[in-house]
PDB file of N, CA and C in Angstrom:
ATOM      1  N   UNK A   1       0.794  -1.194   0.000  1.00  0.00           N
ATOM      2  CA  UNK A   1       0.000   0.000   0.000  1.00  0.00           C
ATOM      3  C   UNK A   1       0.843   1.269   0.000  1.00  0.00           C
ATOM      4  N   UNK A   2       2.055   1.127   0.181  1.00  0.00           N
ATOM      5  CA  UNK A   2       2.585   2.834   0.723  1.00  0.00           C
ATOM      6  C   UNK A   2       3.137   2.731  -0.612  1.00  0.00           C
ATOM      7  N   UNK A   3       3.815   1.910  -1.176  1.00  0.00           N
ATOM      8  CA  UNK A   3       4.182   1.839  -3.086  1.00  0.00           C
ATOM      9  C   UNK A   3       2.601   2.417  -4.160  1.00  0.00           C
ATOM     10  N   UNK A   4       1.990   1.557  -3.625  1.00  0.00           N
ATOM     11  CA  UNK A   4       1.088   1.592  -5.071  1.00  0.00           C
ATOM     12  C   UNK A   4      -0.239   2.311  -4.358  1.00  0.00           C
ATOM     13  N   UNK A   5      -0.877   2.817  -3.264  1.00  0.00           N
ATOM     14  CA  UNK A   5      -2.017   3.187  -2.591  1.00  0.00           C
ATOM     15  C   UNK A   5      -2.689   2.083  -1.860  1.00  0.00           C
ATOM     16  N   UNK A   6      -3.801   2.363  -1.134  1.00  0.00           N
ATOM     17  CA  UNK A   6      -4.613   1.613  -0.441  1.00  0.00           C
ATOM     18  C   UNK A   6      -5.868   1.386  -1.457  1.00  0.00           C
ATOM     19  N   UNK A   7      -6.548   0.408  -1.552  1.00  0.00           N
ATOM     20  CA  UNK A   7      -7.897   0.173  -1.992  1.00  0.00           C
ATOM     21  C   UNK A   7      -9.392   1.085  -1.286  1.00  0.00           C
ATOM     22  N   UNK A   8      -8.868   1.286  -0.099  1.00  0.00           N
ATOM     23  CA  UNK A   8      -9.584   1.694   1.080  1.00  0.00           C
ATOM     24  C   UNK A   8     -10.996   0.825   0.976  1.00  0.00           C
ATOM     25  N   UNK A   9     -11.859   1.213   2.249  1.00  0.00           N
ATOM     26  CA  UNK A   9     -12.514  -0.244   3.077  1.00  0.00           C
ATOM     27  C   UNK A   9     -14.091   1.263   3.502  1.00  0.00           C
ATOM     28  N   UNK A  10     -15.252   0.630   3.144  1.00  0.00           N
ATOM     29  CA  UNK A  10     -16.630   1.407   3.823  1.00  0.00           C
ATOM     30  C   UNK A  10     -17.513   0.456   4.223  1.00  0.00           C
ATOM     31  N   UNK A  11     -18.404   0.836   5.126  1.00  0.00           N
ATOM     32  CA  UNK A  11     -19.182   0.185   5.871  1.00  0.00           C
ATOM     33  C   UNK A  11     -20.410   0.188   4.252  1.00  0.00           C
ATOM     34  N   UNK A  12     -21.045  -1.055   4.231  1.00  0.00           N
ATOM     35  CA  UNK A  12     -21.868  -1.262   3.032  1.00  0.00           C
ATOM     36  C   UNK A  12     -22.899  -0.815   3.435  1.00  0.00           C
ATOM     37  N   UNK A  13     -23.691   0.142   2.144  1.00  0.00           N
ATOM     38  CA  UNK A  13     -24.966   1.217   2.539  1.00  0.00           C
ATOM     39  C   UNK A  13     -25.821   0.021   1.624  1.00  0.00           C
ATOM     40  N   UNK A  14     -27.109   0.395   2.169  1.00  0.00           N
ATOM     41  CA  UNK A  14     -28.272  -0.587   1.462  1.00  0.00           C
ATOM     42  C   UNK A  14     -28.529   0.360   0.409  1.00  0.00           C
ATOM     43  N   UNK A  15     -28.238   1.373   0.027  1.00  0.00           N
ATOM     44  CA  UNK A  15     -28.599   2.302  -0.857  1.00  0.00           C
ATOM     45  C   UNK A  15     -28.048   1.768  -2.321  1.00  0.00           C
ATOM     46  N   UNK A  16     -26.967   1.030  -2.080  1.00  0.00           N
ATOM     47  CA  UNK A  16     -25.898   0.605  -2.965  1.00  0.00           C
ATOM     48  C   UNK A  16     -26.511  -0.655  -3.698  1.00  0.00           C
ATOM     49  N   UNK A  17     -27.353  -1.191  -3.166  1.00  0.00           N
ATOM     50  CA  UNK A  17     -28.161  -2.635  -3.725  1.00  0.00           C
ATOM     51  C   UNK A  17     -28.791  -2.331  -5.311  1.00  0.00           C
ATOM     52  N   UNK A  18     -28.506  -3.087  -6.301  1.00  0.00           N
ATOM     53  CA  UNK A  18     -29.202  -3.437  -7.448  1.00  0.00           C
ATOM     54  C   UNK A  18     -28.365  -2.311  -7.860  1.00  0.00           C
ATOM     55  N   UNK A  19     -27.116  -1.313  -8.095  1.00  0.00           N
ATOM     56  CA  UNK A  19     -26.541  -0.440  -8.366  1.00  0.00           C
ATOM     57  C   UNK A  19     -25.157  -1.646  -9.818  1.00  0.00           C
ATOM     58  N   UNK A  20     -25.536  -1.443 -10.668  1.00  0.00           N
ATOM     59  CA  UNK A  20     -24.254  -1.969 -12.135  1.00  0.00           C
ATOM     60  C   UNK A  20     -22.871  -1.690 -12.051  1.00  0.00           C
ATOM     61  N   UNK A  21     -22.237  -1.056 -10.785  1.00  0.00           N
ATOM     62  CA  UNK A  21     -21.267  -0.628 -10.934  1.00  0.00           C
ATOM     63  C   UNK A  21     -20.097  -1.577  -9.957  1.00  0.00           C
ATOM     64  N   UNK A  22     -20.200  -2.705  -9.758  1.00  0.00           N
ATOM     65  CA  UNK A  22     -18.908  -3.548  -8.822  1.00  0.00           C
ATOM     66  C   UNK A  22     -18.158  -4.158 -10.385  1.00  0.00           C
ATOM     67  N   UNK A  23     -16.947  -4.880  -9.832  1.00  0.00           N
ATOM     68  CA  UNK A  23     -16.132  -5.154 -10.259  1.00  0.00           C
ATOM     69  C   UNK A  23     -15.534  -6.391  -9.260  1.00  0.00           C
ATOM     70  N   UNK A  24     -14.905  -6.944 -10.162  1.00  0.00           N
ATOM     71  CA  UNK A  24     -13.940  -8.678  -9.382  1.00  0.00           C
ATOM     72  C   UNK A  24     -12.974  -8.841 -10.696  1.00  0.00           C
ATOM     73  N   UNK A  25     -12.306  -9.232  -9.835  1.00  0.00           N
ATOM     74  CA  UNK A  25     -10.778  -9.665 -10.588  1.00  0.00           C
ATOM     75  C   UNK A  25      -9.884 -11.054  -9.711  1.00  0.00           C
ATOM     76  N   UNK A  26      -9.632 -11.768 -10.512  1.00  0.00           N
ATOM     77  CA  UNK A  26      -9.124 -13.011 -10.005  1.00  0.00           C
ATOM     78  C   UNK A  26      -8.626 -14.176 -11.006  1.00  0.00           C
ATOM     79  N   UNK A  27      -7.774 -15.029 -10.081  1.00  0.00           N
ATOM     80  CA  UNK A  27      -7.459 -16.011 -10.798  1.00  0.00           C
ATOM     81  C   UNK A  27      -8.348 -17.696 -11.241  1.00  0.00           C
ATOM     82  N   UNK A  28      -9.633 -17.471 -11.677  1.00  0.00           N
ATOM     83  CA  UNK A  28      -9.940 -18.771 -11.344  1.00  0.00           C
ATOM     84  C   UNK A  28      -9.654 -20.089 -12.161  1.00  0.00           C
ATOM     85  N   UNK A  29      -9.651 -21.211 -11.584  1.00  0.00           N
ATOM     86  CA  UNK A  29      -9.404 -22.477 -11.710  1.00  0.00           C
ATOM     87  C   UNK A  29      -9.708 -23.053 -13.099  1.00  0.00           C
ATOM     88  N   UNK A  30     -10.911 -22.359 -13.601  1.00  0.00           N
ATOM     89  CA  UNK A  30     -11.153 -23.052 -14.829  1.00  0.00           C
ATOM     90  C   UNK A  30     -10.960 -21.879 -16.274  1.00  0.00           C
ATOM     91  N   UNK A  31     -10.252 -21.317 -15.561  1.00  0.00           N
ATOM     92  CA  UNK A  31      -9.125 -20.463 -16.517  1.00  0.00           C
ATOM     93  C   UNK A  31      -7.868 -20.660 -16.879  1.00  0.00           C
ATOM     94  N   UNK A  32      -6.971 -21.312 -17.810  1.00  0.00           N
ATOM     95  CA  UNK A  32      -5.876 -21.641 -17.864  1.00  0.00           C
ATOM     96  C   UNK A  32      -5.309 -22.263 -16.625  1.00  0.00           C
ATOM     97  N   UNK A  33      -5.989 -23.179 -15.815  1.00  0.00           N
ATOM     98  CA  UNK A  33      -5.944 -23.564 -14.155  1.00  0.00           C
ATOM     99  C   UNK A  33      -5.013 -22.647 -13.696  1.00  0.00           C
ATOM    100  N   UNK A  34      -6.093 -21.633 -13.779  1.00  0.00           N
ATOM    101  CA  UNK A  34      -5.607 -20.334 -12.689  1.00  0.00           C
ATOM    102  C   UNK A  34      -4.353 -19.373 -12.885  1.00  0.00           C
ATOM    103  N   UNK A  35      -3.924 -19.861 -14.056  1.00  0.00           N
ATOM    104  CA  UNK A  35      -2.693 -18.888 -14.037  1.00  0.00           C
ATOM    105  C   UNK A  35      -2.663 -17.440 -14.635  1.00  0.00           C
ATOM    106  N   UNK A  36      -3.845 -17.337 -15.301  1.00  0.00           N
ATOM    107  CA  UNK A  36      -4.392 -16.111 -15.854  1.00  0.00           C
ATOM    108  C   UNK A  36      -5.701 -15.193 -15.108  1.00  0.00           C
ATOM    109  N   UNK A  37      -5.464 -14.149 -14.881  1.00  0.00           N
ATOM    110  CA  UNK A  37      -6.812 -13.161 -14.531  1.00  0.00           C
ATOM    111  C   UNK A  37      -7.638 -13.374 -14.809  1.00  0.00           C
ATOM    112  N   UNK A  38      -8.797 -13.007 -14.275  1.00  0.00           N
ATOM    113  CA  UNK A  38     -10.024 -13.268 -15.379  1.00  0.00           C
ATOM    114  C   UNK A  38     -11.192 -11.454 -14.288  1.00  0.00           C
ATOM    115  N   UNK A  39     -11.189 -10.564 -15.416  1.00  0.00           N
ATOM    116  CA  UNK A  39     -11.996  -9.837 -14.692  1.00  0.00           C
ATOM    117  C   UNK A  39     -14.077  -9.682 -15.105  1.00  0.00           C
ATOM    118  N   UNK A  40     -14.157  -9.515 -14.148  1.00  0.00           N
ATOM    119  CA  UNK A  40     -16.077  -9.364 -14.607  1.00  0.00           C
ATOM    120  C   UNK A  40     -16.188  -8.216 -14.023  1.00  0.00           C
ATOM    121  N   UNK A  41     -17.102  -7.156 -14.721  1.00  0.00           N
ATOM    122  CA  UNK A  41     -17.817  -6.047 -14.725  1.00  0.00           C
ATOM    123  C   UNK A  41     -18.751  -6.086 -14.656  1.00  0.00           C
ATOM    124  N   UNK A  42     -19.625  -4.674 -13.626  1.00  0.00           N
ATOM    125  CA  UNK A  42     -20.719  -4.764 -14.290  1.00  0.00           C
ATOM    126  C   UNK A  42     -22.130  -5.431 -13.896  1.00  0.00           C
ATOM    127  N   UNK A  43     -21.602  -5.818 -12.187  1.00  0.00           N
ATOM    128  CA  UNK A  43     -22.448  -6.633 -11.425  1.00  0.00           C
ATOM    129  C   UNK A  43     -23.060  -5.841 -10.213  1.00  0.00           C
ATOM    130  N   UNK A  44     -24.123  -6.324  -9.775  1.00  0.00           N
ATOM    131  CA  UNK A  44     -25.145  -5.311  -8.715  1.00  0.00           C
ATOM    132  C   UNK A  44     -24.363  -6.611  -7.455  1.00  0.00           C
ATOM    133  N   UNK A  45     -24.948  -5.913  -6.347  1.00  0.00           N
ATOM    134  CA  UNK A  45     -24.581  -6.692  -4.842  1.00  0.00           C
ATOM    135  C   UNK A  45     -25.929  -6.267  -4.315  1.00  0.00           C
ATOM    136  N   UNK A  46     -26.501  -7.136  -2.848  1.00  0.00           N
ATOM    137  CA  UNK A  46     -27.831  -7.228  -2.603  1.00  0.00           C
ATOM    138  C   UNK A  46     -27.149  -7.317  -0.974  1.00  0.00           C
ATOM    139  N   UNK A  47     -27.168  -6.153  -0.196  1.00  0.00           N
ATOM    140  CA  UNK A  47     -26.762  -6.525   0.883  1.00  0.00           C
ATOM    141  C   UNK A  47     -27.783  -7.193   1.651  1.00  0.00           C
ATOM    142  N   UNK A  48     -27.923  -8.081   2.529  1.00  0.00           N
ATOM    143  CA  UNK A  48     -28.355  -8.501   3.975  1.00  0.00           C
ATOM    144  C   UNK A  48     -28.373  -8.382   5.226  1.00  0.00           C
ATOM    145  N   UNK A  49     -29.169  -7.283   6.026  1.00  0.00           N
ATOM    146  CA  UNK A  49     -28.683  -7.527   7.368  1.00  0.00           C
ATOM    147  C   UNK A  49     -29.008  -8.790   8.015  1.00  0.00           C
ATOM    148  N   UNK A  50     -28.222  -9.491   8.341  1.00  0.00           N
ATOM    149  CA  UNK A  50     -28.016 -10.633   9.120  1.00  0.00           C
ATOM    150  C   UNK A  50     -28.131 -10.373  10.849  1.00  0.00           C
ATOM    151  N   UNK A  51     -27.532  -9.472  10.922  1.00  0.00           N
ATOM    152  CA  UNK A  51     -27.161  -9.011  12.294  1.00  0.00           C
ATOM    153  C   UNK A  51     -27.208  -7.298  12.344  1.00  0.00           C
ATOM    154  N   UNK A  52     -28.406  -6.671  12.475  1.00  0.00           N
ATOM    155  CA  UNK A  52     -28.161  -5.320  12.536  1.00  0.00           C
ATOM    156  C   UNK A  52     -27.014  -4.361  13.772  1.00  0.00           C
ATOM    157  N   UNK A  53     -26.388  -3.818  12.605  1.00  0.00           N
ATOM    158  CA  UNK A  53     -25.440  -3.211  13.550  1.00  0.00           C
ATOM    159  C   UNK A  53     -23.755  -3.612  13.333  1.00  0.00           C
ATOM    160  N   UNK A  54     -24.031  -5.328  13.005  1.00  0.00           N
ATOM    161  CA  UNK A  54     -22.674  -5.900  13.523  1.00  0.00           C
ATOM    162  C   UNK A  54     -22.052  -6.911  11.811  1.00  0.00           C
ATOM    163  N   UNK A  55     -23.371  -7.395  11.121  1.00  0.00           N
ATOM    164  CA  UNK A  55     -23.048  -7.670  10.381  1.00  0.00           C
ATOM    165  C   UNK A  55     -23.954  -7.796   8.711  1.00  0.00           C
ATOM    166  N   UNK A  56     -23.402  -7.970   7.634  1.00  0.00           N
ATOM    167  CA  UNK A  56     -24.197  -8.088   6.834  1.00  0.00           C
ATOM    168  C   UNK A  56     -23.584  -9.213   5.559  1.00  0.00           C
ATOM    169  N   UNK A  57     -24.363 -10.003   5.125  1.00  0.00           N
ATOM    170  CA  UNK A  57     -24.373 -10.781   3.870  1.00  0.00           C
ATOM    171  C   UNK A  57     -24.557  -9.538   3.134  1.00  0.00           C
ATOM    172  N   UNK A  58     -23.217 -10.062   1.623  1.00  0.00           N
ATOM    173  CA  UNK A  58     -23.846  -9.080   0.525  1.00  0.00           C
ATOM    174  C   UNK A  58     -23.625 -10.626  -0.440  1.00  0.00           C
ATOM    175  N   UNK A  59     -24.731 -10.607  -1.059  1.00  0.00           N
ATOM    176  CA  UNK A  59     -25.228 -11.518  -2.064  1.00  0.00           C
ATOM    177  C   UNK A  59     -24.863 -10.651  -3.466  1.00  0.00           C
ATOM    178  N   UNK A  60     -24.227 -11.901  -4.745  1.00  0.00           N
ATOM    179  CA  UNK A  60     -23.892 -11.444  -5.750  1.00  0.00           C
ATOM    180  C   UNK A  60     -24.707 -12.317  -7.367  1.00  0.00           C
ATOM    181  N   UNK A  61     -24.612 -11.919  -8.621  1.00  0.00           N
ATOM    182  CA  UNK A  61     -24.588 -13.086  -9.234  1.00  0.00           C
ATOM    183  C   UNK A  61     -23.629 -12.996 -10.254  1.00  0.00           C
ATOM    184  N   UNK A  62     -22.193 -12.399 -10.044  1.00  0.00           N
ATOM    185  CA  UNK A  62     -21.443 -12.428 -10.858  1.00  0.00           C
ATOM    186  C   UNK A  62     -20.554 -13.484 -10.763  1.00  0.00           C
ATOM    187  N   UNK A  63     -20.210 -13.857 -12.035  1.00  0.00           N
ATOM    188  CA  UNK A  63     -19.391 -14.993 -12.369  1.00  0.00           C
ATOM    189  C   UNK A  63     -18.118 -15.476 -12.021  1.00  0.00           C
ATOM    190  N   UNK A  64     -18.272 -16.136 -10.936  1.00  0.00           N
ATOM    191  CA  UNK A  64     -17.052 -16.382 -10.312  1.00  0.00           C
ATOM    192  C   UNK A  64     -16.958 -18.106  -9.882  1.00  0.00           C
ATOM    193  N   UNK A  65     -15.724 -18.329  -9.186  1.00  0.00           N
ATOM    194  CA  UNK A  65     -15.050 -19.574  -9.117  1.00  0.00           C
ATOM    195  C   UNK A  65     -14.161 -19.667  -7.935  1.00  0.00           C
ATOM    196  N   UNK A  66     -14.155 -21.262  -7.559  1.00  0.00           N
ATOM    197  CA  UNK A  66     -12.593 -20.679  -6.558  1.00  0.00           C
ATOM    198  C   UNK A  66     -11.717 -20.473  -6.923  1.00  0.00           C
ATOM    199  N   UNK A  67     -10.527 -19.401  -6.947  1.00  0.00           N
ATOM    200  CA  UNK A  67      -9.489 -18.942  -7.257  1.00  0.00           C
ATOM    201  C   UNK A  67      -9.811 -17.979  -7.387  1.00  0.00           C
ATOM    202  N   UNK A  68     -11.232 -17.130  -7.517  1.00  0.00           N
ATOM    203  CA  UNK A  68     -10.986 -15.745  -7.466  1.00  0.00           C
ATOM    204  C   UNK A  68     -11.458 -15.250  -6.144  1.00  0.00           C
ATOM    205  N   UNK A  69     -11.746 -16.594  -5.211  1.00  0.00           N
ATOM    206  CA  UNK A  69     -11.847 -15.761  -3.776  1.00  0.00           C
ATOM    207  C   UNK A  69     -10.831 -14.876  -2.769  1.00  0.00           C
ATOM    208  N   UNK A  70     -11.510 -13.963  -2.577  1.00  0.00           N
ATOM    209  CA  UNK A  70     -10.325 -12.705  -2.072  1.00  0.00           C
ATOM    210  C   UNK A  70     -10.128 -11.548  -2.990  1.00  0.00           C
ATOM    211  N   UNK A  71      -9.987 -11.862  -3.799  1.00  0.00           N
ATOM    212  CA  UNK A  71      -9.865 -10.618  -4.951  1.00  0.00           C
ATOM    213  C   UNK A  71     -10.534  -9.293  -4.876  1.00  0.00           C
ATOM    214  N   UNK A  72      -9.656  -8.413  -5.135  1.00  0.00           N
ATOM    215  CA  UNK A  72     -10.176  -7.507  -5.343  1.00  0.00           C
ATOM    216  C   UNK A  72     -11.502  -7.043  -6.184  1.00  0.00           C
TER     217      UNK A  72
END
């Protein structure tokens, strides 16, 4: 982060739900087994309060795999 910047980190607003504008980037498995990126655009998130206050599910339906868990 002190080379290239921080990503920086916000508490998720419900305002933000059904909104076209997230992004994912990652390596997944059934991509050249993983040795290549693979990015998707272009996807809404559906937050959940689970736990008001303390926590929330955000539900997606963009195209992903394991190997791109964590990703930015």
């Amino acid at each position: 982060g002190d080379l290239t910047g921080w990503m920086g980190s916000r508490t998720y607003s419900d305002s933000w739900d059904g909104g076209n504008y997230w992004s994912h980037i990652g390596y997944p498995q059934d991509i050249a087994g993983g040795s290549r990126p693979c990015f998707v655009g272009d996807f809404s998130l559906d937050g959940h309060d689970s736990q008001p206050e303390t926590a929330q599910a955000i539900m997606h339906q963009a195209d992903v795999i394991p190997g791109q868990s964590g990703g930015p």
